[in-house]
Protein backbone atom coordinates (compact mmCIF):
# COMPACT_ATOMS: atom_id res chain seq x y z
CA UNK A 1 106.99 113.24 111.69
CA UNK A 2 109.25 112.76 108.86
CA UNK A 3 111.22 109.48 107.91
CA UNK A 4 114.36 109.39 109.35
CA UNK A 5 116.04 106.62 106.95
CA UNK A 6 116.30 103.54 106.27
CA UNK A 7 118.60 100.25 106.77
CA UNK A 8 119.43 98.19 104.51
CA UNK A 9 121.39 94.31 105.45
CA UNK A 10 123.05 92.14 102.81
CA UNK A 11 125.42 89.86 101.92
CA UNK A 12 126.51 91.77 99.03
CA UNK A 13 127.21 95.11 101.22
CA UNK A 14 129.72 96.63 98.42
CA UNK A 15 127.53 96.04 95.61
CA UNK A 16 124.49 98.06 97.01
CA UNK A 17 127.09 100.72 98.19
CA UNK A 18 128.68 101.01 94.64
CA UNK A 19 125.09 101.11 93.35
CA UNK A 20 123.41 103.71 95.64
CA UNK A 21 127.23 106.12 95.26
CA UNK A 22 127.73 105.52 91.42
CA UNK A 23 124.38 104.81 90.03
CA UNK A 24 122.25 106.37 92.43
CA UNK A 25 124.24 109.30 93.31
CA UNK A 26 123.97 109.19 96.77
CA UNK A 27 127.56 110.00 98.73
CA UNK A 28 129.95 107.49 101.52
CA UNK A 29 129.71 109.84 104.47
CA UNK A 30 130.66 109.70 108.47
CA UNK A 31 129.41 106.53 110.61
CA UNK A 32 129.63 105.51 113.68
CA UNK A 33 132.01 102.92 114.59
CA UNK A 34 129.68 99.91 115.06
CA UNK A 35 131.17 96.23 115.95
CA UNK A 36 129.64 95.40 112.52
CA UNK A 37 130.58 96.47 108.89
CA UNK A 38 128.51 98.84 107.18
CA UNK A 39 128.24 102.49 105.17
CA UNK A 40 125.89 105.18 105.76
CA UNK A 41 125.10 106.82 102.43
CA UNK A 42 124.01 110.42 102.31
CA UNK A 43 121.93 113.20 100.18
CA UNK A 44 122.18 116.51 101.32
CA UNK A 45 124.27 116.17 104.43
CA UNK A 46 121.89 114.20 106.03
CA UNK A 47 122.21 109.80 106.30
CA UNK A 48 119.47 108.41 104.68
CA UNK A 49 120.40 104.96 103.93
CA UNK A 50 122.26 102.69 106.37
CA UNK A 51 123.85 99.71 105.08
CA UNK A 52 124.64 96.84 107.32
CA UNK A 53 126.58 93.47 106.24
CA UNK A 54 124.51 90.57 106.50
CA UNK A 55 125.58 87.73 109.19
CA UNK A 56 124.94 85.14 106.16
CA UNK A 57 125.33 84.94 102.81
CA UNK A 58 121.41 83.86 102.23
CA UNK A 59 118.80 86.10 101.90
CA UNK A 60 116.49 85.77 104.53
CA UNK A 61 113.35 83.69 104.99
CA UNK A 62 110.20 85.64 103.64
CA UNK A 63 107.92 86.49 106.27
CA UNK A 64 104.11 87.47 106.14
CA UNK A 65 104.91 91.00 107.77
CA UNK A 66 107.48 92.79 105.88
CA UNK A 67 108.56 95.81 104.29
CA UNK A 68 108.57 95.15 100.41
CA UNK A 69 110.52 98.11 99.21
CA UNK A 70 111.75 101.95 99.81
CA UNK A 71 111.06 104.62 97.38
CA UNK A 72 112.92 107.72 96.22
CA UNK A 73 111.38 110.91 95.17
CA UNK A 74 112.83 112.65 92.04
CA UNK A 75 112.37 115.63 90.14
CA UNK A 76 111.86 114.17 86.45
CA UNK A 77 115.26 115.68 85.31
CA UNK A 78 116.92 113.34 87.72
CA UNK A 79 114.22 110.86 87.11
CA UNK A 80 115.50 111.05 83.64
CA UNK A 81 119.34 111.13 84.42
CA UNK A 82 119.02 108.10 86.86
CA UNK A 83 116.80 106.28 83.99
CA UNK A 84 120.03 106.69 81.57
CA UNK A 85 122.97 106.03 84.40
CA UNK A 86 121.14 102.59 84.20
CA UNK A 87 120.78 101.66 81.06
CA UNK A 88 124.38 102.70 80.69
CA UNK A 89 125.63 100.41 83.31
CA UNK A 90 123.22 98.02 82.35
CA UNK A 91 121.15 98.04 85.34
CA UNK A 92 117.78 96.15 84.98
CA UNK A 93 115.02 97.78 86.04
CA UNK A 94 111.11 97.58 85.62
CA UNK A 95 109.05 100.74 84.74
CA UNK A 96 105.61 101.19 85.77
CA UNK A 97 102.95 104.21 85.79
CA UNK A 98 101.09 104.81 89.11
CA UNK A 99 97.08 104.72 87.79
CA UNK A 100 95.36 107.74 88.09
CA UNK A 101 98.08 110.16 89.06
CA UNK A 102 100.45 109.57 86.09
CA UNK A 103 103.59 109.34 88.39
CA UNK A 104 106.26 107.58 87.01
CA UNK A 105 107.86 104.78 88.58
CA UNK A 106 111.71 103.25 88.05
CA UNK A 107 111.59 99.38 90.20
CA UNK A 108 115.38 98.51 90.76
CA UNK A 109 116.79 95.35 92.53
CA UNK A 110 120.85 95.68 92.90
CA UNK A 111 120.80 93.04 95.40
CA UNK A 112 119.01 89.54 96.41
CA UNK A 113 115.49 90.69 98.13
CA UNK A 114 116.49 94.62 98.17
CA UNK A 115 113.93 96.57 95.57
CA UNK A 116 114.34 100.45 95.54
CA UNK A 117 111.74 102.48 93.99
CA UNK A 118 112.61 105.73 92.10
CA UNK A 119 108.87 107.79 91.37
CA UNK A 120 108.61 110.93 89.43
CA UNK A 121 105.41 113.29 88.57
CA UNK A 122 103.76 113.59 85.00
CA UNK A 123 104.61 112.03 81.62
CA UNK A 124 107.61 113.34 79.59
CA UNK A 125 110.21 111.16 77.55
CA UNK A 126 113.01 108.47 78.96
């Protein structure tokens, strides 16, 4: 089984596509035409984030059963790059060290209750 992608809905549906396109890197690519607004983002040729305009502008209500956030792999040259794209567009974002295994970790959130994980392997300088 592999992960197919994942959907993303906001209220602020062109701020999370400029994000993921200019910051991210990922590219606006063919979707079907849905009775509701939305982009499907791609990497490789293949759709793997949906984004769907939210019915309201709130966020919504927290629940107990949720998912908290998705996570990107990168190889640490693009860990790197993204790290830089950033801090150039002055993006804030947390950084964090998984224990143990010395992965890397990047915690973004370019929209109200939307946090996207970017995780690299080893140590080296950003």
């Amino acid at each position: 089984m592999k992960l197919d992608h994942a959907t993303i809905v906001t209220p602020d549906l062109q701020a999370l596509r400029q994000f993921f396109c200019d910051i991210v890197g990922l590219a606006e690519g063919a979707r079907p035409p849905f009775a509701f607004e939305g982009h499907w983002l791609y990497q490789d040729g293949k759709a793997v984030i949906h984004l769907v305009q939210a019915r309201s502008q709130q966020p919504p209500a927290r629940s107990s059963s949720r998912i908290d956030h998705i996570a990107f792999r990168l190889e640490q040259a693009e860990w790197i790059a993204l790290a830089e794209r950033l801090r150039a567009n002055g993006v804030d974002y947390q950084q964090g060290e998984v224990p143990a295994t010395g992965e890397r970790q990047l915690f973004v959130t370019p929209a109200p209750e939307v946090t996207i994980e970017f995780v690299t392997s080893g140590r080296s300088g950003a």
